[in-house]
ModelCIF file with pLDDT and N, C-alpha, C, O atoms, coordinates in Angstrom:
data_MODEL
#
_entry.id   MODEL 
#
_entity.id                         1 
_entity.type                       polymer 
_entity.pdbx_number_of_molecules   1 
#
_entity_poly.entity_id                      1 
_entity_poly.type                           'polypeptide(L)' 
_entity_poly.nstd_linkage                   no 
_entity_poly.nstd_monomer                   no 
_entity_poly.pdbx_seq_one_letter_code       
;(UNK)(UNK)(UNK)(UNK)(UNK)(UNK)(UNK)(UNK)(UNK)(UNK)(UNK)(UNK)(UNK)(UNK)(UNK)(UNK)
(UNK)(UNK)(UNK)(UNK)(UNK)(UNK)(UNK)(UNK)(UNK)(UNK)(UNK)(UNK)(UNK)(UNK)(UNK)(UNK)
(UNK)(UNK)(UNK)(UNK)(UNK)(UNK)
;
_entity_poly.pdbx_seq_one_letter_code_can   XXXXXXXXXXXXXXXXXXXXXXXXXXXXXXXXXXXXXX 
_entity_poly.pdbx_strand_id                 A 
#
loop_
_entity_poly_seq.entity_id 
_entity_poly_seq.num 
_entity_poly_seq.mon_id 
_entity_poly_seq.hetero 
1 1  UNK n 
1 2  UNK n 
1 3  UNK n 
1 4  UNK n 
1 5  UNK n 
1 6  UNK n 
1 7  UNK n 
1 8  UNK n 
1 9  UNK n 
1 10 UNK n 
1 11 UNK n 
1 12 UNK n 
1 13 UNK n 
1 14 UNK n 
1 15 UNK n 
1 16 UNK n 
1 17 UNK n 
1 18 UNK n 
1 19 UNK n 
1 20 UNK n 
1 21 UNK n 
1 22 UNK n 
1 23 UNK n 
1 24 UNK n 
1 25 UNK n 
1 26 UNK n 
1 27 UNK n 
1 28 UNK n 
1 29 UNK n 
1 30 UNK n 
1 31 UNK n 
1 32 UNK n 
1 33 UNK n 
1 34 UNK n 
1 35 UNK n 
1 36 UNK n 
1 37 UNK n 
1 38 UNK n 
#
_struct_asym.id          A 
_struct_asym.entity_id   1 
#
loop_
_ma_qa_metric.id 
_ma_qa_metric.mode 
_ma_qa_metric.name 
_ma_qa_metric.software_group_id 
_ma_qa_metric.type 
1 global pLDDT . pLDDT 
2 local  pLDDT . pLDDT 
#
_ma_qa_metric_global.metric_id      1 
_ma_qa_metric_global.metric_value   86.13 
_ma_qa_metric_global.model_id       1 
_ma_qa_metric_global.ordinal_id     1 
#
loop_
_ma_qa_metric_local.label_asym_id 
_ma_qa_metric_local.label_comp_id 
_ma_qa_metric_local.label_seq_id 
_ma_qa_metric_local.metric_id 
_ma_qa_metric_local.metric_value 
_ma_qa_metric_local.model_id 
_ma_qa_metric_local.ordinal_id 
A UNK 1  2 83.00 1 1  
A UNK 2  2 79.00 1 2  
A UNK 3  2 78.00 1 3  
A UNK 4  2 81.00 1 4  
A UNK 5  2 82.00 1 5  
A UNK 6  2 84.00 1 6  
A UNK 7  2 85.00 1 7  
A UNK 8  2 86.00 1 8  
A UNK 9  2 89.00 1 9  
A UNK 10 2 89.00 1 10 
A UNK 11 2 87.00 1 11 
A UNK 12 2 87.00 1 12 
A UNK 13 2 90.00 1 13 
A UNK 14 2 88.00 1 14 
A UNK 15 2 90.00 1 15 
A UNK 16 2 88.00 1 16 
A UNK 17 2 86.00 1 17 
A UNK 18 2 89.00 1 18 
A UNK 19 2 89.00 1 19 
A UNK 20 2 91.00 1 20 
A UNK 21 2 91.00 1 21 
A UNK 22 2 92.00 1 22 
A UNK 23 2 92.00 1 23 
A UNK 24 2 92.00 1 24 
A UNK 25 2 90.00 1 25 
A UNK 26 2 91.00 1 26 
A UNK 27 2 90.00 1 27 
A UNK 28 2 87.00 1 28 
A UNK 29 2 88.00 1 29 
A UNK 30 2 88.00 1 30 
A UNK 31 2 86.00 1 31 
A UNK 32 2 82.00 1 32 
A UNK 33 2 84.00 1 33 
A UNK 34 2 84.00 1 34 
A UNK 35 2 77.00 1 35 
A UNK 36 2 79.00 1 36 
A UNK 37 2 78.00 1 37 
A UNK 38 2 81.00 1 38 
#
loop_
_atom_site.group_PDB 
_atom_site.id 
_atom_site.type_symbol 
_atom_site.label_atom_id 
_atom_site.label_alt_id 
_atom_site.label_comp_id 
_atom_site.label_asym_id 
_atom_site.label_entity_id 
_atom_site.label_seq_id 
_atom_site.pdbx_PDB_ins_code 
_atom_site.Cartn_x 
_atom_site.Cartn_y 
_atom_site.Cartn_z 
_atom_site.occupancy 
_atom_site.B_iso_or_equiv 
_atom_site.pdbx_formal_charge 
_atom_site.auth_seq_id 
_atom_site.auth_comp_id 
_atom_site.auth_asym_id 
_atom_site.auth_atom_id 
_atom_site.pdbx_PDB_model_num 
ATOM 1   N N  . UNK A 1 1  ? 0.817  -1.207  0.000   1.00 83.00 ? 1  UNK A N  1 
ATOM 2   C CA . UNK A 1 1  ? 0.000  0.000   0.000   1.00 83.00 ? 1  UNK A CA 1 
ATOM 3   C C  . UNK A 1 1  ? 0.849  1.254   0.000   1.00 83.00 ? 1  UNK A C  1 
ATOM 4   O O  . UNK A 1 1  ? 1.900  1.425   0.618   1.00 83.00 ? 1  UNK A O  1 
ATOM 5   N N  . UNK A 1 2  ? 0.059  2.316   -0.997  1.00 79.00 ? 2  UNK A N  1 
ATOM 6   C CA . UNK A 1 2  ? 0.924  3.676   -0.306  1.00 79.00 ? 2  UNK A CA 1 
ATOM 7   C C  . UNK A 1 2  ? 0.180  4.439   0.523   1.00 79.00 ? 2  UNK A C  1 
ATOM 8   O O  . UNK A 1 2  ? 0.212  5.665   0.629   1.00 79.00 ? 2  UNK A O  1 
ATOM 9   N N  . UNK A 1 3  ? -0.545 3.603   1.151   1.00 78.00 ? 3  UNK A N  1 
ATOM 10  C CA . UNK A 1 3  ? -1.846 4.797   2.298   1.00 78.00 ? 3  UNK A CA 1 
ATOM 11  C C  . UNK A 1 3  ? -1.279 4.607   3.282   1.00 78.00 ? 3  UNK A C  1 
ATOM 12  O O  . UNK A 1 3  ? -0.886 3.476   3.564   1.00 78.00 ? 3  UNK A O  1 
ATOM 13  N N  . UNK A 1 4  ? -1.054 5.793   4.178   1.00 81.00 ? 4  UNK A N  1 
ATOM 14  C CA . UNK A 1 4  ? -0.493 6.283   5.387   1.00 81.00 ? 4  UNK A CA 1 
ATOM 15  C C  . UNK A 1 4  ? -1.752 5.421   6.543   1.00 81.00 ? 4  UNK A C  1 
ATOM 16  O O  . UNK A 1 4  ? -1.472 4.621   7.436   1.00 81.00 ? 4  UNK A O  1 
ATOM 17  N N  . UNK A 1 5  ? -3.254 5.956   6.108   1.00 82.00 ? 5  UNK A N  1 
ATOM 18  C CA . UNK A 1 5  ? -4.379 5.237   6.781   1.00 82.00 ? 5  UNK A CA 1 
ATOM 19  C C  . UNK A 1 5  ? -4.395 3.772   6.942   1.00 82.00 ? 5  UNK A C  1 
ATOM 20  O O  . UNK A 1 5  ? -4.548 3.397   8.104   1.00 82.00 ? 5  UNK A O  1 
ATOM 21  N N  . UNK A 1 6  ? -4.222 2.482   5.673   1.00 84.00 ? 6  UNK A N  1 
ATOM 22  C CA . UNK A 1 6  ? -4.025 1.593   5.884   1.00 84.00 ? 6  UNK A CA 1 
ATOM 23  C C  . UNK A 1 6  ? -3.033 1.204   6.456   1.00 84.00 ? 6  UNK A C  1 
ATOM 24  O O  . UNK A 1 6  ? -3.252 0.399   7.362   1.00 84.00 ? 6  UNK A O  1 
ATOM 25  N N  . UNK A 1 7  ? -1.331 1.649   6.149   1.00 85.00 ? 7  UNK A N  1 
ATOM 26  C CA . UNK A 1 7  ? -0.593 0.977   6.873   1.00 85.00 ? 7  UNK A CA 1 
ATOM 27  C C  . UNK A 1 7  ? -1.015 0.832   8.499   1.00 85.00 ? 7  UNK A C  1 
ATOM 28  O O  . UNK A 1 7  ? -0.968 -0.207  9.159   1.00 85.00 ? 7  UNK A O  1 
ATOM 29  N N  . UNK A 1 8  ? -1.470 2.265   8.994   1.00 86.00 ? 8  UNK A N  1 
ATOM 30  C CA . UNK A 1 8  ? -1.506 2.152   10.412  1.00 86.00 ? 8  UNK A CA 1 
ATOM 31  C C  . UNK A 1 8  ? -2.713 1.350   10.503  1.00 86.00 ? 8  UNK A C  1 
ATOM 32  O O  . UNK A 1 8  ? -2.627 0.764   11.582  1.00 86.00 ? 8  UNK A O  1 
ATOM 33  N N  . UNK A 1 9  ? -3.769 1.032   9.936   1.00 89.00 ? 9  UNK A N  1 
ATOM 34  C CA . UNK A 1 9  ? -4.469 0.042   10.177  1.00 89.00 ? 9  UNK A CA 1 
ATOM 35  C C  . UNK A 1 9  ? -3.982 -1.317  10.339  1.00 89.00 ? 9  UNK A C  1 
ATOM 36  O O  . UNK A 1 9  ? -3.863 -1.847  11.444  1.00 89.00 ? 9  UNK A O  1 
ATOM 37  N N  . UNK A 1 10 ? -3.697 -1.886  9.226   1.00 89.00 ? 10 UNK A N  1 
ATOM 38  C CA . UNK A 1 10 ? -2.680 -2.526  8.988   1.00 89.00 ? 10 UNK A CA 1 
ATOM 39  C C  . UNK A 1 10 ? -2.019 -3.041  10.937  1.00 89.00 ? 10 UNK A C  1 
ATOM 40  O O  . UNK A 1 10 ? -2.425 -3.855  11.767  1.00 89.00 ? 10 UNK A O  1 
ATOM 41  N N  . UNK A 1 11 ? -0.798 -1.968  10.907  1.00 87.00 ? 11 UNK A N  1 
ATOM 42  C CA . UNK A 1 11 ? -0.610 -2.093  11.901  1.00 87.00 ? 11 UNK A CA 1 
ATOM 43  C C  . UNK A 1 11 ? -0.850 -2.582  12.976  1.00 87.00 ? 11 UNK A C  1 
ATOM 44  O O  . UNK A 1 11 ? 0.001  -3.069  13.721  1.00 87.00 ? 11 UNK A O  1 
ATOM 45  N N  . UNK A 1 12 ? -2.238 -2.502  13.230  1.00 87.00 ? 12 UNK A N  1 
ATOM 46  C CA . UNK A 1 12 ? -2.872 -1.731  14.367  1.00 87.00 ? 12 UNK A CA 1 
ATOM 47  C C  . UNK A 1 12 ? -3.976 -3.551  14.336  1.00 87.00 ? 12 UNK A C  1 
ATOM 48  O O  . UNK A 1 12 ? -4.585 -3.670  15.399  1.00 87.00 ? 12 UNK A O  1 
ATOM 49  N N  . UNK A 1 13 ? -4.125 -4.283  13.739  1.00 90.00 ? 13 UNK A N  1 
ATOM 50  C CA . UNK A 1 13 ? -3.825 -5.739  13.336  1.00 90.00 ? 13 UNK A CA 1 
ATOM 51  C C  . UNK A 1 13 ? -2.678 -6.381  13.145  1.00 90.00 ? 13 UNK A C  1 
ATOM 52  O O  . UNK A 1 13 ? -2.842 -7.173  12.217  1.00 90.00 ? 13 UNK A O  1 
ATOM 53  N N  . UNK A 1 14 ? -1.786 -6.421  13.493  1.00 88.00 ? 14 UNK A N  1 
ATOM 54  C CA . UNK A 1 14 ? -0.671 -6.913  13.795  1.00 88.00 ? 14 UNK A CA 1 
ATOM 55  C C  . UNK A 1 14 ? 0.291  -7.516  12.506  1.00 88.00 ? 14 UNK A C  1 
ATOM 56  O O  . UNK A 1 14 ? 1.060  -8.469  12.630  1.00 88.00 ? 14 UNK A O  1 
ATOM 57  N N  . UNK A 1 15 ? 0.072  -6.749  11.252  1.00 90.00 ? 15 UNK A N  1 
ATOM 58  C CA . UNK A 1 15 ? 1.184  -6.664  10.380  1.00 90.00 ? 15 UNK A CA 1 
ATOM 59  C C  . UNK A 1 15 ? 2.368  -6.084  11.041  1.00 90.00 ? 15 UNK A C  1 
ATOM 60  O O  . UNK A 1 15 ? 2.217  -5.376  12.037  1.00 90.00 ? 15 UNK A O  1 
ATOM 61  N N  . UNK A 1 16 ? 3.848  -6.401  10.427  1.00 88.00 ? 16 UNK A N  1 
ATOM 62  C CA . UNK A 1 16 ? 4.834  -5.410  10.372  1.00 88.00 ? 16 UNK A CA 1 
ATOM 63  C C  . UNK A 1 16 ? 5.184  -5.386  8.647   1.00 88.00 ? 16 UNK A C  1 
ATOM 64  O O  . UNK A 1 16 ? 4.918  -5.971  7.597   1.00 88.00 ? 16 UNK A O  1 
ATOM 65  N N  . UNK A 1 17 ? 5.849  -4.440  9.121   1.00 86.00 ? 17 UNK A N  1 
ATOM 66  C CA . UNK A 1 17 ? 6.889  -3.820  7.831   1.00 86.00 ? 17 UNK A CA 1 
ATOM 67  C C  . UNK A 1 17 ? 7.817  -4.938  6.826   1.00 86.00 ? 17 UNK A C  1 
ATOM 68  O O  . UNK A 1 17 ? 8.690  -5.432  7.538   1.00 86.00 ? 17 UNK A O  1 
ATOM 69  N N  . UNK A 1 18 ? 7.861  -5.265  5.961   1.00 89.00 ? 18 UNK A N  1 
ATOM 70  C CA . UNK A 1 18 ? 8.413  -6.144  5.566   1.00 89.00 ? 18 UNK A CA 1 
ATOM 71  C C  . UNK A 1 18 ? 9.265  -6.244  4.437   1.00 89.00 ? 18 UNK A C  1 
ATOM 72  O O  . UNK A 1 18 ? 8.679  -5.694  3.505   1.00 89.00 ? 18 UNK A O  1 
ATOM 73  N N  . UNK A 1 19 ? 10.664 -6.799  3.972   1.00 89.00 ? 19 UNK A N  1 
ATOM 74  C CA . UNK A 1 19 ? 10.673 -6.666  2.559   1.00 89.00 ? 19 UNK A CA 1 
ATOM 75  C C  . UNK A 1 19 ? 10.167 -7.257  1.411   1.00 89.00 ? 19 UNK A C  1 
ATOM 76  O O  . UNK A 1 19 ? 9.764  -8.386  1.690   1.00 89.00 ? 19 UNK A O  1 
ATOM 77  N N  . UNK A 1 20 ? 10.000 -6.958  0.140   1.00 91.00 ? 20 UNK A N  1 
ATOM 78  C CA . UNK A 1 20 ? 9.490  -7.125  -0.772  1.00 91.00 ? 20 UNK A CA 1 
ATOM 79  C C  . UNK A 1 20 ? 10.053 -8.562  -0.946  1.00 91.00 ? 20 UNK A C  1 
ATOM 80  O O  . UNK A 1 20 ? 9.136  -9.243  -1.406  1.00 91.00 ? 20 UNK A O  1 
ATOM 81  N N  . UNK A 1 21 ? 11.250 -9.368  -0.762  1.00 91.00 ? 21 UNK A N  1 
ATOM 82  C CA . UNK A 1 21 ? 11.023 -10.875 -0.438  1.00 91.00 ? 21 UNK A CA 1 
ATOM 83  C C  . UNK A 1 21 ? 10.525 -11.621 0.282   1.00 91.00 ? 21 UNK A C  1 
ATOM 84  O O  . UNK A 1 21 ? 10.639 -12.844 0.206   1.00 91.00 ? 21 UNK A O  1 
ATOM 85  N N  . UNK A 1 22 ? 9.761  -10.887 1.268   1.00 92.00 ? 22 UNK A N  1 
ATOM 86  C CA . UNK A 1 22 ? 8.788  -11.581 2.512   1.00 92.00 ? 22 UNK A CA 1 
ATOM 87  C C  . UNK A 1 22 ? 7.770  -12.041 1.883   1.00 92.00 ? 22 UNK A C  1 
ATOM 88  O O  . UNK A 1 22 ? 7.169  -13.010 2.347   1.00 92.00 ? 22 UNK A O  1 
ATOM 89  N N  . UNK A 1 23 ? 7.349  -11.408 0.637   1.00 92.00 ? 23 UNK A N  1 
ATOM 90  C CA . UNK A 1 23 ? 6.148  -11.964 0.228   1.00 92.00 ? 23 UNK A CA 1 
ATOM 91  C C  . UNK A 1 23 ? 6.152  -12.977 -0.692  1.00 92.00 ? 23 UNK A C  1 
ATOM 92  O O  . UNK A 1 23 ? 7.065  -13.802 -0.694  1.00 92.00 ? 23 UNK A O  1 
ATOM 93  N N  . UNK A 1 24 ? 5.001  -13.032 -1.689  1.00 92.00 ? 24 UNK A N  1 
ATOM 94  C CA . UNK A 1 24 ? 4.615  -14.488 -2.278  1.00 92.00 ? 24 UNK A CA 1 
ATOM 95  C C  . UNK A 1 24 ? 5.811  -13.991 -3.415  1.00 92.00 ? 24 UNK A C  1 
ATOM 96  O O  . UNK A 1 24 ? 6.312  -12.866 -3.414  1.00 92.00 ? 24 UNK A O  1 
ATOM 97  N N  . UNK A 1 25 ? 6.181  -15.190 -4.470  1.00 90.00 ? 25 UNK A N  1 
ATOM 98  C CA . UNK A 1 25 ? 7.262  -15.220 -5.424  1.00 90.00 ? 25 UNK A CA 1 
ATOM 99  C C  . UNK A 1 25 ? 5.739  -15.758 -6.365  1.00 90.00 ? 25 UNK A C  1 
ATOM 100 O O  . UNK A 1 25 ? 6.011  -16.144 -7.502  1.00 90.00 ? 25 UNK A O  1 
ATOM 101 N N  . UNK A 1 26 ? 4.537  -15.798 -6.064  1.00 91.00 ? 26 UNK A N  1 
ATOM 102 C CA . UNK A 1 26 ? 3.594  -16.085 -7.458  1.00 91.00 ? 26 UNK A CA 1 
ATOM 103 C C  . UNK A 1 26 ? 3.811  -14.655 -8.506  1.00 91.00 ? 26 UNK A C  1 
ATOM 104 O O  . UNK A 1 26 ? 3.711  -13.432 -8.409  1.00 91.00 ? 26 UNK A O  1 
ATOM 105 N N  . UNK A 1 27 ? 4.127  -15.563 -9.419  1.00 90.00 ? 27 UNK A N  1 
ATOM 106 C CA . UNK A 1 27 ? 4.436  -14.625 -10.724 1.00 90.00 ? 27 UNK A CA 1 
ATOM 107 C C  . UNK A 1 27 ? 2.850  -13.595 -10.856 1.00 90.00 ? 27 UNK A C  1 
ATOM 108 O O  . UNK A 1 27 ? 2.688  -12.408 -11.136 1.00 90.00 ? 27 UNK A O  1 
ATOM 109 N N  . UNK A 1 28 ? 1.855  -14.724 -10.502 1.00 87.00 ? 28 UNK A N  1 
ATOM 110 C CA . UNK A 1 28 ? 0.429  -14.199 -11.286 1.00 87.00 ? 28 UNK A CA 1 
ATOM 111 C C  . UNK A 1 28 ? 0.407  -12.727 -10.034 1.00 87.00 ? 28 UNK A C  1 
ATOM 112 O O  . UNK A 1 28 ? -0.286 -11.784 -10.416 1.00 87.00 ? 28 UNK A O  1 
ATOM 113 N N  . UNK A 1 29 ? 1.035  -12.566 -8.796  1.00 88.00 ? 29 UNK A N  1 
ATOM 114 C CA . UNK A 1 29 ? 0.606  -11.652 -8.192  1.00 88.00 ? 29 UNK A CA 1 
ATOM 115 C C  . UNK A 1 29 ? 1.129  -10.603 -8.901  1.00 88.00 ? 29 UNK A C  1 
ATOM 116 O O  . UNK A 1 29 ? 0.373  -9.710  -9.282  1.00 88.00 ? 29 UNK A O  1 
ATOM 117 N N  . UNK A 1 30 ? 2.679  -10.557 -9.214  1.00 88.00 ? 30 UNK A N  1 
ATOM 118 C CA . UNK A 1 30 ? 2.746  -9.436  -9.333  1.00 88.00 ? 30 UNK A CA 1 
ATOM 119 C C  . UNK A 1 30 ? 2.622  -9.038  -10.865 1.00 88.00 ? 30 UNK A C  1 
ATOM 120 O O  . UNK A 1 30 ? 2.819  -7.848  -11.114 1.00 88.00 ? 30 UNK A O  1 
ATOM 121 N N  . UNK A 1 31 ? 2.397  -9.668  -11.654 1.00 86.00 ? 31 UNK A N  1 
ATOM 122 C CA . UNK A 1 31 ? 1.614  -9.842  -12.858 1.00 86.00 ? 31 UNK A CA 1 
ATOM 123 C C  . UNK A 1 31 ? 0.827  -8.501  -12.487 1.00 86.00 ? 31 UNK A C  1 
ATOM 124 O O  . UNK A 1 31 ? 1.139  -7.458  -13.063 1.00 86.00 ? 31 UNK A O  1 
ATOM 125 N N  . UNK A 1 32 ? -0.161 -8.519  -11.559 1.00 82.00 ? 32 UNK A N  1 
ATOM 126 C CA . UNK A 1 32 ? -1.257 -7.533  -11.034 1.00 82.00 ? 32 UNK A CA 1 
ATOM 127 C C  . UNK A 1 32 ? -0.773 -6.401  -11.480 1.00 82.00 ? 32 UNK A C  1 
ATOM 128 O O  . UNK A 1 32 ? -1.358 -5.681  -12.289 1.00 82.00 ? 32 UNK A O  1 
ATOM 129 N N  . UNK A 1 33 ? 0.620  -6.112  -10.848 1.00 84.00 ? 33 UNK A N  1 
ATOM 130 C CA . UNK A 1 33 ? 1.132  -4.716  -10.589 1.00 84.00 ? 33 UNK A CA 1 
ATOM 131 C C  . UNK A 1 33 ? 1.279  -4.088  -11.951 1.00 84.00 ? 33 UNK A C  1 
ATOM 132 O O  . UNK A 1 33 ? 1.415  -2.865  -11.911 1.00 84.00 ? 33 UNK A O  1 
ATOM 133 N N  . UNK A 1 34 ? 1.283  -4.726  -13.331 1.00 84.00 ? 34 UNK A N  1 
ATOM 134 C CA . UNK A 1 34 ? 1.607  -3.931  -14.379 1.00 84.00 ? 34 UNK A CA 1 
ATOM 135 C C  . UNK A 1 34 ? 0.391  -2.855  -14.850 1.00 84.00 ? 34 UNK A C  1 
ATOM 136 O O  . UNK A 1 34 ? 0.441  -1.998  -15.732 1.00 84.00 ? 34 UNK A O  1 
ATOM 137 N N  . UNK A 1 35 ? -0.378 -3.100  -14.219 1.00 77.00 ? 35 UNK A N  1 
ATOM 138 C CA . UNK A 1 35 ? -1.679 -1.998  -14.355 1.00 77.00 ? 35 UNK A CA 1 
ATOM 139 C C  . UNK A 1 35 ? -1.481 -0.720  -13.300 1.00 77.00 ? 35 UNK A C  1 
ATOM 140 O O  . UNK A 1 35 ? -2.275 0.201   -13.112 1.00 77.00 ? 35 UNK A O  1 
ATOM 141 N N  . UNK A 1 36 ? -0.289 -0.919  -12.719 1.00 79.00 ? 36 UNK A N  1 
ATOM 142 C CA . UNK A 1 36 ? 0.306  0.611   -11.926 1.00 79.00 ? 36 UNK A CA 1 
ATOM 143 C C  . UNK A 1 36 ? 1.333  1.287   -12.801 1.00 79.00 ? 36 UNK A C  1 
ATOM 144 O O  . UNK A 1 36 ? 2.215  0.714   -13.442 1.00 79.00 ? 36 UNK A O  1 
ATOM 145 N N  . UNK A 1 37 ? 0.999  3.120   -12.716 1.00 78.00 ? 37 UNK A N  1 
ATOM 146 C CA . UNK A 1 37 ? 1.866  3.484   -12.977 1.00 78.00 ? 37 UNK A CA 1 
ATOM 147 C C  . UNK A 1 37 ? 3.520  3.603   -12.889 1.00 78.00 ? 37 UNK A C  1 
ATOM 148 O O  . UNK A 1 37 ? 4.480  4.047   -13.518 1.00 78.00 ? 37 UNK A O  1 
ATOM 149 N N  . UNK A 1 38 ? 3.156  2.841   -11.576 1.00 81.00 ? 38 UNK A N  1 
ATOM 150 C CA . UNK A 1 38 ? 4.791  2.977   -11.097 1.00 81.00 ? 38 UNK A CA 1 
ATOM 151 C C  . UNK A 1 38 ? 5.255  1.844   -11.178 1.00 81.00 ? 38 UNK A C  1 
ATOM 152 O O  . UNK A 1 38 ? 6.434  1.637   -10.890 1.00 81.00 ? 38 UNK A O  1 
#
């Protein structure tokens, strides 16, 4: 996320901060991301 609101939600449920290898290696996820500008 880039929301200041969710992270601390987020948070506030007991996520932490993580790096971008913490997460899934499914191709199809980040597949997703090519519909972002960035």
């Amino acid at each position: 996320t880039t929301g200041a609101a969710v992270m601390k939600i987020n948070s506030e449920l007991g996520y932490i901060p993580v790096s971008y290898s913490d997460l899934t290696d499914d191709n199809e996820f980040w597949k997703g991301c090519q519909s972002c500008v960035n």
